[in-house]
PDB file of N, CA and C in Angstrom:
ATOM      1  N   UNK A   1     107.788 115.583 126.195  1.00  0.00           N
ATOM      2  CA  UNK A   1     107.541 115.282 124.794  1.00  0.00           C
ATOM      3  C   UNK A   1     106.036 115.223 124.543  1.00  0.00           C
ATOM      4  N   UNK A   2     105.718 115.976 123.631  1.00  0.00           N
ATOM      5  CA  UNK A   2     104.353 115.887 123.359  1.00  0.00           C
ATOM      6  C   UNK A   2     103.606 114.620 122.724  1.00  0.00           C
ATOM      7  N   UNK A   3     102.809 113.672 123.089  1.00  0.00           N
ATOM      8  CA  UNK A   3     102.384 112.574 122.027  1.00  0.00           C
ATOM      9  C   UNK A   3     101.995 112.754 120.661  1.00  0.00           C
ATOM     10  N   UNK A   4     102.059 112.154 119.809  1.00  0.00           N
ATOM     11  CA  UNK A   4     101.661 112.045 118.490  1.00  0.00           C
ATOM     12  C   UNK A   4     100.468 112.120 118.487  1.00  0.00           C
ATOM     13  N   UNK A   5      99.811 112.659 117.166  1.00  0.00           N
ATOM     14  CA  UNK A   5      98.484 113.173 116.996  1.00  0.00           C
ATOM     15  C   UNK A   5      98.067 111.808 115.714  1.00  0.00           C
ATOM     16  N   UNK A   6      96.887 111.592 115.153  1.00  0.00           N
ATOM     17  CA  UNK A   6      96.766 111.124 113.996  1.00  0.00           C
ATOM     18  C   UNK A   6      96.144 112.242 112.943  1.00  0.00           C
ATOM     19  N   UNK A   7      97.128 111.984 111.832  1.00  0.00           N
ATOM     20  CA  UNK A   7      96.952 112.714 110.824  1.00  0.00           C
ATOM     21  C   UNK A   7      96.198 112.102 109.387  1.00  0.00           C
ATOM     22  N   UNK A   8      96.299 111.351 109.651  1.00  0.00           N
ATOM     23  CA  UNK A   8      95.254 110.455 108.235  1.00  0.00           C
ATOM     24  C   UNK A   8      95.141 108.820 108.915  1.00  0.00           C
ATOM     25  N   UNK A   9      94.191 108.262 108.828  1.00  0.00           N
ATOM     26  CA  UNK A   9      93.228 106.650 109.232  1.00  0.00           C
ATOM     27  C   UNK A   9      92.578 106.514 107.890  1.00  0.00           C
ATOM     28  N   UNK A  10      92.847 105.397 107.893  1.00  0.00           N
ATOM     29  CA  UNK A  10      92.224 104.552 106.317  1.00  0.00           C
ATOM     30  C   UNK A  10      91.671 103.244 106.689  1.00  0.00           C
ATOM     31  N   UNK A  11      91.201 102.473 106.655  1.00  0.00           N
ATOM     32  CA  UNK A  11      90.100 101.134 106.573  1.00  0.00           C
ATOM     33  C   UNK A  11      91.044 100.150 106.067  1.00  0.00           C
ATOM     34  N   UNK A  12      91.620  99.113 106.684  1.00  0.00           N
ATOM     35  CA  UNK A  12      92.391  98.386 105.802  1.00  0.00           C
ATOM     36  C   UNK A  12      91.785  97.329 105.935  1.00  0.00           C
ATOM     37  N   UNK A  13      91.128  96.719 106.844  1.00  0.00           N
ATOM     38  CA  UNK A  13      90.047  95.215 106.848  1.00  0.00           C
ATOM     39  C   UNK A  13      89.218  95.846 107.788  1.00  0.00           C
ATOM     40  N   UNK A  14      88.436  94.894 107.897  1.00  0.00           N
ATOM     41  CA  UNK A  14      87.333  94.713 109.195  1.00  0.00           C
ATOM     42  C   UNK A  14      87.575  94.706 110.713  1.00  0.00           C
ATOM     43  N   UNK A  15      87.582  96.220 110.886  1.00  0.00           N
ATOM     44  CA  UNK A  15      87.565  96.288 112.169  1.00  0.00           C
ATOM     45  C   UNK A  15      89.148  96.992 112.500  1.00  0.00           C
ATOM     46  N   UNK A  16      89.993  96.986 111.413  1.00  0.00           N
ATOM     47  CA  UNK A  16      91.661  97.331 111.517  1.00  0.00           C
ATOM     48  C   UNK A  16      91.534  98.626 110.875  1.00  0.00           C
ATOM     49  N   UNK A  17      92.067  99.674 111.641  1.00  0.00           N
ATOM     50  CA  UNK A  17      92.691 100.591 110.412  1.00  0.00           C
ATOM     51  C   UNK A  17      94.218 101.021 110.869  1.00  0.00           C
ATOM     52  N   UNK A  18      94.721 101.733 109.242  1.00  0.00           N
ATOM     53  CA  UNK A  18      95.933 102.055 109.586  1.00  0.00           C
ATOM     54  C   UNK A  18      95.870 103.227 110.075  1.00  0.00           C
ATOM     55  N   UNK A  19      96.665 103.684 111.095  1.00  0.00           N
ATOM     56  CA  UNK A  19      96.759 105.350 111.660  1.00  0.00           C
ATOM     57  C   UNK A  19      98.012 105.976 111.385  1.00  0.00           C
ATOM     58  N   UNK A  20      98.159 107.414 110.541  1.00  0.00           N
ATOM     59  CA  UNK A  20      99.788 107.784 110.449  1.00  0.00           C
ATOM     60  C   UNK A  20      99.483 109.081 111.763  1.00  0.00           C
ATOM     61  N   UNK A  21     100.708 109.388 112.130  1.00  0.00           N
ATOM     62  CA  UNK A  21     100.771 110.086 113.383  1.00  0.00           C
ATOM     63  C   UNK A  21     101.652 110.804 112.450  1.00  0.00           C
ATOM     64  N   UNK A  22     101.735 112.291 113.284  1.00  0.00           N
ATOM     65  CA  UNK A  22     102.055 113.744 113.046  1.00  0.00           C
ATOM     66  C   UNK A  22     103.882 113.428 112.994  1.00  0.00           C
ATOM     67  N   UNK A  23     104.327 112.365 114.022  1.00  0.00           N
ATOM     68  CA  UNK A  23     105.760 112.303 113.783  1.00  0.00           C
ATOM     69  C   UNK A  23     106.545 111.196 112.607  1.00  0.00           C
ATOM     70  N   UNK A  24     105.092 111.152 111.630  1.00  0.00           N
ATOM     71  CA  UNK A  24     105.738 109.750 110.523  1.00  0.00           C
ATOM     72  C   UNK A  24     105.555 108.564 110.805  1.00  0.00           C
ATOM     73  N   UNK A  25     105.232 108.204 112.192  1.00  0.00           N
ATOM     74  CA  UNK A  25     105.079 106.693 112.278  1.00  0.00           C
ATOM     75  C   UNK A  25     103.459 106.087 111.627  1.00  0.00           C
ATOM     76  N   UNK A  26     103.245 104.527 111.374  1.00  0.00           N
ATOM     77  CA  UNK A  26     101.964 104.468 110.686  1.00  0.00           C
ATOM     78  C   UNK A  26     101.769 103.284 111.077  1.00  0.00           C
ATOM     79  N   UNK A  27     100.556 103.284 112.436  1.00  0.00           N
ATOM     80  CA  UNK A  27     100.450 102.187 112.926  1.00  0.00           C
ATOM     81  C   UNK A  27      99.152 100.890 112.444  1.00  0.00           C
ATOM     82  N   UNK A  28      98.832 100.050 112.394  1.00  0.00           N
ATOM     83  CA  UNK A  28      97.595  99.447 112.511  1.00  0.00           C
ATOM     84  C   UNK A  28      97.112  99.106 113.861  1.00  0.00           C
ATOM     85  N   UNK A  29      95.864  99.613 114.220  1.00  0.00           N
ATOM     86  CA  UNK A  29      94.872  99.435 115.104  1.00  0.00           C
ATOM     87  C   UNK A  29      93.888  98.998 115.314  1.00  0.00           C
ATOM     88  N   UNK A  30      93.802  97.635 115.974  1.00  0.00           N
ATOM     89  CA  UNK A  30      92.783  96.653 116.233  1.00  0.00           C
ATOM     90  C   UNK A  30      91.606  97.653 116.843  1.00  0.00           C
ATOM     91  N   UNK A  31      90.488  97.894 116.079  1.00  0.00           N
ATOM     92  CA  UNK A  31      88.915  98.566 116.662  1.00  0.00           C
ATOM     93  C   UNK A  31      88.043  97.157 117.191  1.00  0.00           C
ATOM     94  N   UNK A  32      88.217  96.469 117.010  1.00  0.00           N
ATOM     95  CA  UNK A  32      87.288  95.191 117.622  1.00  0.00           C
ATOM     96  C   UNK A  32      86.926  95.304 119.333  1.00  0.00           C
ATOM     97  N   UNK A  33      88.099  94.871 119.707  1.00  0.00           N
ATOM     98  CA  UNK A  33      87.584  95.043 121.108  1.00  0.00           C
ATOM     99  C   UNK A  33      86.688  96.269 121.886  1.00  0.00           C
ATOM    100  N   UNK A  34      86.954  97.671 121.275  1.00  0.00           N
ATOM    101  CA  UNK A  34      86.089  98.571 121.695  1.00  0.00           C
ATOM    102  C   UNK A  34      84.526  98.651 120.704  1.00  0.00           C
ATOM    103  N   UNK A  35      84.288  97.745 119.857  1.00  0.00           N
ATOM    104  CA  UNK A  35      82.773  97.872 119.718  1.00  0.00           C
ATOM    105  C   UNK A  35      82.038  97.489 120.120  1.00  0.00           C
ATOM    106  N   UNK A  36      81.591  98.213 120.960  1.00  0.00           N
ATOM    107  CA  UNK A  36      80.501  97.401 122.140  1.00  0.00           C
ATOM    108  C   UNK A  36      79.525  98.232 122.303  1.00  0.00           C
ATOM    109  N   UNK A  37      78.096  97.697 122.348  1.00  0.00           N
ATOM    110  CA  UNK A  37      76.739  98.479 122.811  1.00  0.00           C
ATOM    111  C   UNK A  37      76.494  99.367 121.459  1.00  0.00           C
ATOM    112  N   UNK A  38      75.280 100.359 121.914  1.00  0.00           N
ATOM    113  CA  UNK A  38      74.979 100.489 120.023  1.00  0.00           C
ATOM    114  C   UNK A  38      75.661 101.264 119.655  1.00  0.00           C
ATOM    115  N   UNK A  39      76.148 102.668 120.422  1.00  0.00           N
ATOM    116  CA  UNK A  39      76.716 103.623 119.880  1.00  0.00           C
ATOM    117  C   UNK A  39      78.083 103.334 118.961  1.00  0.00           C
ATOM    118  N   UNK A  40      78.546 102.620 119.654  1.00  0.00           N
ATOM    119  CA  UNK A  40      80.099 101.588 118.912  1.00  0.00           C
ATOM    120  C   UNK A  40      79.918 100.701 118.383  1.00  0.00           C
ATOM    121  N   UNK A  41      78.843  99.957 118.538  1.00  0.00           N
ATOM    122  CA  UNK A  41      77.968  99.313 117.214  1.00  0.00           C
ATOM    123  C   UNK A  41      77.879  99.615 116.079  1.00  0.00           C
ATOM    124  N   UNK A  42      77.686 100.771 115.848  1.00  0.00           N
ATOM    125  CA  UNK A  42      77.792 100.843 113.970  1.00  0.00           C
ATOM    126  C   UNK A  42      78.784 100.289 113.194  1.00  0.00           C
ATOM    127  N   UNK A  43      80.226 100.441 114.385  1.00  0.00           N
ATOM    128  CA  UNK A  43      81.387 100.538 113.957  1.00  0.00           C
ATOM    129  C   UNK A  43      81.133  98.952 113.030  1.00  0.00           C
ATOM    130  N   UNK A  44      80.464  98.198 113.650  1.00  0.00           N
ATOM    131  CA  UNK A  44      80.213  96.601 112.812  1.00  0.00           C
ATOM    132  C   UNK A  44      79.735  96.583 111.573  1.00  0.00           C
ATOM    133  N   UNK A  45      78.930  97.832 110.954  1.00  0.00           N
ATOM    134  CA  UNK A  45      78.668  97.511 109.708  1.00  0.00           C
ATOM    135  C   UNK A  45      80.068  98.631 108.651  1.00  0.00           C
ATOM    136  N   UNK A  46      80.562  97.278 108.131  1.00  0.00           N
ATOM    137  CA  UNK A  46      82.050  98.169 107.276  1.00  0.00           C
ATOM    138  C   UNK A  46      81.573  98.780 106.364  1.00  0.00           C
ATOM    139  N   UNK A  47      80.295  99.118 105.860  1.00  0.00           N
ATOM    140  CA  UNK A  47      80.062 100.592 105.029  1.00  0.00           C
ATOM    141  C   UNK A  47      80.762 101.718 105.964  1.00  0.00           C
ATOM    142  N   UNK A  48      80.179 101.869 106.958  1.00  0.00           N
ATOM    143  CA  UNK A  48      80.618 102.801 108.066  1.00  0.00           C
ATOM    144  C   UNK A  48      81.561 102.214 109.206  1.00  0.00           C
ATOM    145  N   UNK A  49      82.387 101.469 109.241  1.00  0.00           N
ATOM    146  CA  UNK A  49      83.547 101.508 109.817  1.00  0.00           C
ATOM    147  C   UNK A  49      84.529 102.357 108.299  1.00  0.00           C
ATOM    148  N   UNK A  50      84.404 101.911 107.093  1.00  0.00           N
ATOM    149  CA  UNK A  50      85.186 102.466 106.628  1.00  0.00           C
ATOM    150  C   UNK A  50      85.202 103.912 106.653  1.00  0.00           C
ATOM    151  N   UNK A  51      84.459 104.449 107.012  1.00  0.00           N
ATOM    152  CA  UNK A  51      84.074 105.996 106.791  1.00  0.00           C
ATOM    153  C   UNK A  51      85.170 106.848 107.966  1.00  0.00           C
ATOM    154  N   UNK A  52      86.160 106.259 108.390  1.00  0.00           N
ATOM    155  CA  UNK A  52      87.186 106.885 109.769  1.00  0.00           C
ATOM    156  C   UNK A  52      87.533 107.821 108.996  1.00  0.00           C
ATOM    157  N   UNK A  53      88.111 108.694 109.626  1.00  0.00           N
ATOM    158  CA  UNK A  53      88.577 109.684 109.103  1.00  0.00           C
ATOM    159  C   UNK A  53      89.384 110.763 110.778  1.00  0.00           C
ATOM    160  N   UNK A  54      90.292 111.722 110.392  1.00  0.00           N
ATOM    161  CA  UNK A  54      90.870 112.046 111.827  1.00  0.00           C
ATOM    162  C   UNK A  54      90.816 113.887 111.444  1.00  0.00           C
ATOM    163  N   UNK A  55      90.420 114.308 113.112  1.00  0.00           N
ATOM    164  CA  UNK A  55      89.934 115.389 113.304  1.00  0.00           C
ATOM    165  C   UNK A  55      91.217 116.406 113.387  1.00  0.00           C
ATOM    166  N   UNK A  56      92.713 115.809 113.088  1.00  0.00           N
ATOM    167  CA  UNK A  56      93.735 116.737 113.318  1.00  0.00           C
ATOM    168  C   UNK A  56      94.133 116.493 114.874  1.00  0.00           C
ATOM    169  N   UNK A  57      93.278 115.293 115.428  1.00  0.00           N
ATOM    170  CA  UNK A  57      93.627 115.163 117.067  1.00  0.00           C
ATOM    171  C   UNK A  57      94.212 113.303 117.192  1.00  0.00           C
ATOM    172  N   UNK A  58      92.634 112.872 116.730  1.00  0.00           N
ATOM    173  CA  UNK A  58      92.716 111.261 116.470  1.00  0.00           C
ATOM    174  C   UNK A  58      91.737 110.545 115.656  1.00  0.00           C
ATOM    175  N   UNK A  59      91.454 109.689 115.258  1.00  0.00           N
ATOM    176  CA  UNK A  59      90.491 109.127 114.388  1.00  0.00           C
ATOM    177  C   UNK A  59      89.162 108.927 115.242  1.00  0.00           C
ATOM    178  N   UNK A  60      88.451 109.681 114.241  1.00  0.00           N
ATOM    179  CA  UNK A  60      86.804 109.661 113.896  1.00  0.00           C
ATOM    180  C   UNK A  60      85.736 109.220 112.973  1.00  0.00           C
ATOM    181  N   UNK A  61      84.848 108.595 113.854  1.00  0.00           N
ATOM    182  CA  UNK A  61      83.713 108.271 112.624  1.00  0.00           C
ATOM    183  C   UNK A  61      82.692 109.611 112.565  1.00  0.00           C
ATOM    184  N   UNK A  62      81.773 109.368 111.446  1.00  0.00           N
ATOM    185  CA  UNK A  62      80.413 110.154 111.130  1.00  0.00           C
ATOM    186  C   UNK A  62      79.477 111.116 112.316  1.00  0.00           C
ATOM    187  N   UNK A  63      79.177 110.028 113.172  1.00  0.00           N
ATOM    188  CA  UNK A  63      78.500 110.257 114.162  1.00  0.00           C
ATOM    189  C   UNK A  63      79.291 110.468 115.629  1.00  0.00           C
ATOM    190  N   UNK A  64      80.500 110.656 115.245  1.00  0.00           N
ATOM    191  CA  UNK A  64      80.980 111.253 116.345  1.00  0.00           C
ATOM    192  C   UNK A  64      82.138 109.712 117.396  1.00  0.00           C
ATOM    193  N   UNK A  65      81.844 108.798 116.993  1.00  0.00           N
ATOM    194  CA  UNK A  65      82.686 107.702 117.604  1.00  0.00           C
ATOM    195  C   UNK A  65      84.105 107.936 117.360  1.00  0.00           C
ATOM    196  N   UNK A  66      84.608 107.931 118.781  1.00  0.00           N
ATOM    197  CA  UNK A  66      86.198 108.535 118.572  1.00  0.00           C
ATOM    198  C   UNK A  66      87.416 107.222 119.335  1.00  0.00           C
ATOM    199  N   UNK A  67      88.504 107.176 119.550  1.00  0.00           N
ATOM    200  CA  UNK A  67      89.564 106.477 120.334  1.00  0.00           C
ATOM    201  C   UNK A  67      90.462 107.063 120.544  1.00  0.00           C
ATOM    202  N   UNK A  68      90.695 107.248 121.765  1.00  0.00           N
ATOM    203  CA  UNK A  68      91.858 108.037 122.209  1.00  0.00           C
ATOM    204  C   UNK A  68      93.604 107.748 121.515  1.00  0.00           C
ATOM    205  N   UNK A  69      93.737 109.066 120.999  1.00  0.00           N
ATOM    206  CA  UNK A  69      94.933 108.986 120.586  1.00  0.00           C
ATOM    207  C   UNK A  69      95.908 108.477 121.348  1.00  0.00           C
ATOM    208  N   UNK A  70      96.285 108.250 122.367  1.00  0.00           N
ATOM    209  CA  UNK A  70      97.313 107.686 123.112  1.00  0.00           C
ATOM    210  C   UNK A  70      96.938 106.316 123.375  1.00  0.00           C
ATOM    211  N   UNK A  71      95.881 105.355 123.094  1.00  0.00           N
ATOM    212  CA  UNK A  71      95.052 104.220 122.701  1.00  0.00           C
ATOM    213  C   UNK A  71      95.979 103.699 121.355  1.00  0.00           C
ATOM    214  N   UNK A  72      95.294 104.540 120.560  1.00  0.00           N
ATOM    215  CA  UNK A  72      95.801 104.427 119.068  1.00  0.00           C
ATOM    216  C   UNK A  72      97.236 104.433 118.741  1.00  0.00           C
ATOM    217  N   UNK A  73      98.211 105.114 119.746  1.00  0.00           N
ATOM    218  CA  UNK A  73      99.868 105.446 119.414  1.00  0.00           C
ATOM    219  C   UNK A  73      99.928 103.897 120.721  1.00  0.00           C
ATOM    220  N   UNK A  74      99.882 103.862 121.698  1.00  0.00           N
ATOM    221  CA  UNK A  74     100.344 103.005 122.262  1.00  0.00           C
ATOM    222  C   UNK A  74     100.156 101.203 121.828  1.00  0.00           C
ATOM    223  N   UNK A  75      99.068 101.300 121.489  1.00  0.00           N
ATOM    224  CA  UNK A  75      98.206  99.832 121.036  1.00  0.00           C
ATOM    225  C   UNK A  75      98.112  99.303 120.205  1.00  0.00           C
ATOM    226  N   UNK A  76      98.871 100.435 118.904  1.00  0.00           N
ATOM    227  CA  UNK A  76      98.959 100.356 117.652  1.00  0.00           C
ATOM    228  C   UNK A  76      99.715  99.558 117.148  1.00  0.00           C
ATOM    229  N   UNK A  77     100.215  98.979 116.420  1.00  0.00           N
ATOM    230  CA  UNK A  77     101.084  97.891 115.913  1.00  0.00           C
ATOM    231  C   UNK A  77     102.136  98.752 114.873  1.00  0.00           C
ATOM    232  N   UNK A  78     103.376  98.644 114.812  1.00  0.00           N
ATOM    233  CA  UNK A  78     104.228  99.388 113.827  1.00  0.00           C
ATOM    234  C   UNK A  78     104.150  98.352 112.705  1.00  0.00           C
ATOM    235  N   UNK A  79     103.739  99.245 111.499  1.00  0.00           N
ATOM    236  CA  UNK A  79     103.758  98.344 109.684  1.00  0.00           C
ATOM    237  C   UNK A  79     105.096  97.712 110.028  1.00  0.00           C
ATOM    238  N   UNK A  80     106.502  98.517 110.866  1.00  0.00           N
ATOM    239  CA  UNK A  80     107.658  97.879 110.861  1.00  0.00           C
ATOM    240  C   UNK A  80     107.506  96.432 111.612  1.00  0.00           C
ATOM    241  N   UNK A  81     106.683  96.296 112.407  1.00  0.00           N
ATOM    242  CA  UNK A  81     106.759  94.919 113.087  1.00  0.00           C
ATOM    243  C   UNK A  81     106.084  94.001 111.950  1.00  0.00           C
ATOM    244  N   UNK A  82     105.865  94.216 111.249  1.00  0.00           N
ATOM    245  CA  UNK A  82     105.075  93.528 109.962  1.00  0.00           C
ATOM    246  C   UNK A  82     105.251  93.044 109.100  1.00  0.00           C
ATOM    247  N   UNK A  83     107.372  92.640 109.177  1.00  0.00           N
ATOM    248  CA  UNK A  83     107.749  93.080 108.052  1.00  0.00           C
ATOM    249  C   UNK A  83     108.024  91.766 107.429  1.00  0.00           C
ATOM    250  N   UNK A  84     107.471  90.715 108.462  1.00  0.00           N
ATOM    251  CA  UNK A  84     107.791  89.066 108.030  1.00  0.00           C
ATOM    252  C   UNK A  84     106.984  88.362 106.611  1.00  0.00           C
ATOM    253  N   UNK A  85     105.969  89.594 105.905  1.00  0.00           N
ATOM    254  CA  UNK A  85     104.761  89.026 105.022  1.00  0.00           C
ATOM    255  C   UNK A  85     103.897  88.730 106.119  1.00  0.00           C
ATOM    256  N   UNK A  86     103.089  88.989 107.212  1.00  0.00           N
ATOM    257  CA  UNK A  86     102.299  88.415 107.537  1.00  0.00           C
ATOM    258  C   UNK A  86     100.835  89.609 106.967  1.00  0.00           C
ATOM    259  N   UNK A  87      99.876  89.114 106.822  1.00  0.00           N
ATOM    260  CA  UNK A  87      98.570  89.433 106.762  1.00  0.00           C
ATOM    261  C   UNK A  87      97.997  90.164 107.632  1.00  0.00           C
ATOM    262  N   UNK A  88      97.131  91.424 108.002  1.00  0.00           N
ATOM    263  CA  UNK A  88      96.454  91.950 108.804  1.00  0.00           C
ATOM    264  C   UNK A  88      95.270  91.279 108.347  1.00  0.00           C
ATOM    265  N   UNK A  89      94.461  90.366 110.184  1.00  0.00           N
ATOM    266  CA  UNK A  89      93.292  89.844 109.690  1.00  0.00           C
ATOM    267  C   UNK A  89      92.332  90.746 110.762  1.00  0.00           C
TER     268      UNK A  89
END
């Protein structure tokens, strides 16, 4: 089975975005823990964390800061697990 790709990433808080994958699923993905040192540093100022966007493979920033799609499908949180009202903080 081939893994899921991301097909559209959007900014939903600080440091979270949502990821939809090529097979319909639409996960949220904690970016916090991987910003570290400067290059992944930018990712801290949310002018430019919001700026993600996905290459048809997995989500990308501006300058080239990427996360492995199988990161993003495995680590990701399903909106379905979400479904109690709780808050993405």
């Amino acid at each position: 089975m081939l893994r899921p790709t991301a097909v559209h990433a959007e900014a939903v808080c600080m440091y979270q975005i949502l990821v939809e994958f090529d097979n319909g699923e639409k996960k949220i993905f904690n970016v916090e823990p991987y910003i570290k040192g400067e290059w992944y540093g930018k990712l801290r100022v949310f002018e430019y964390f919001k700026r993600v966007s996905t290459d048809g493979f997995t989500v990308v920033w501006p300058d080239g800061q990427d996360i492995c799609p199988d990161e993003l499908y495995e680590s990701g949180q399903s909106i379905e697990e979400n479904q109690e009202g709780q808050k993405w903080n």
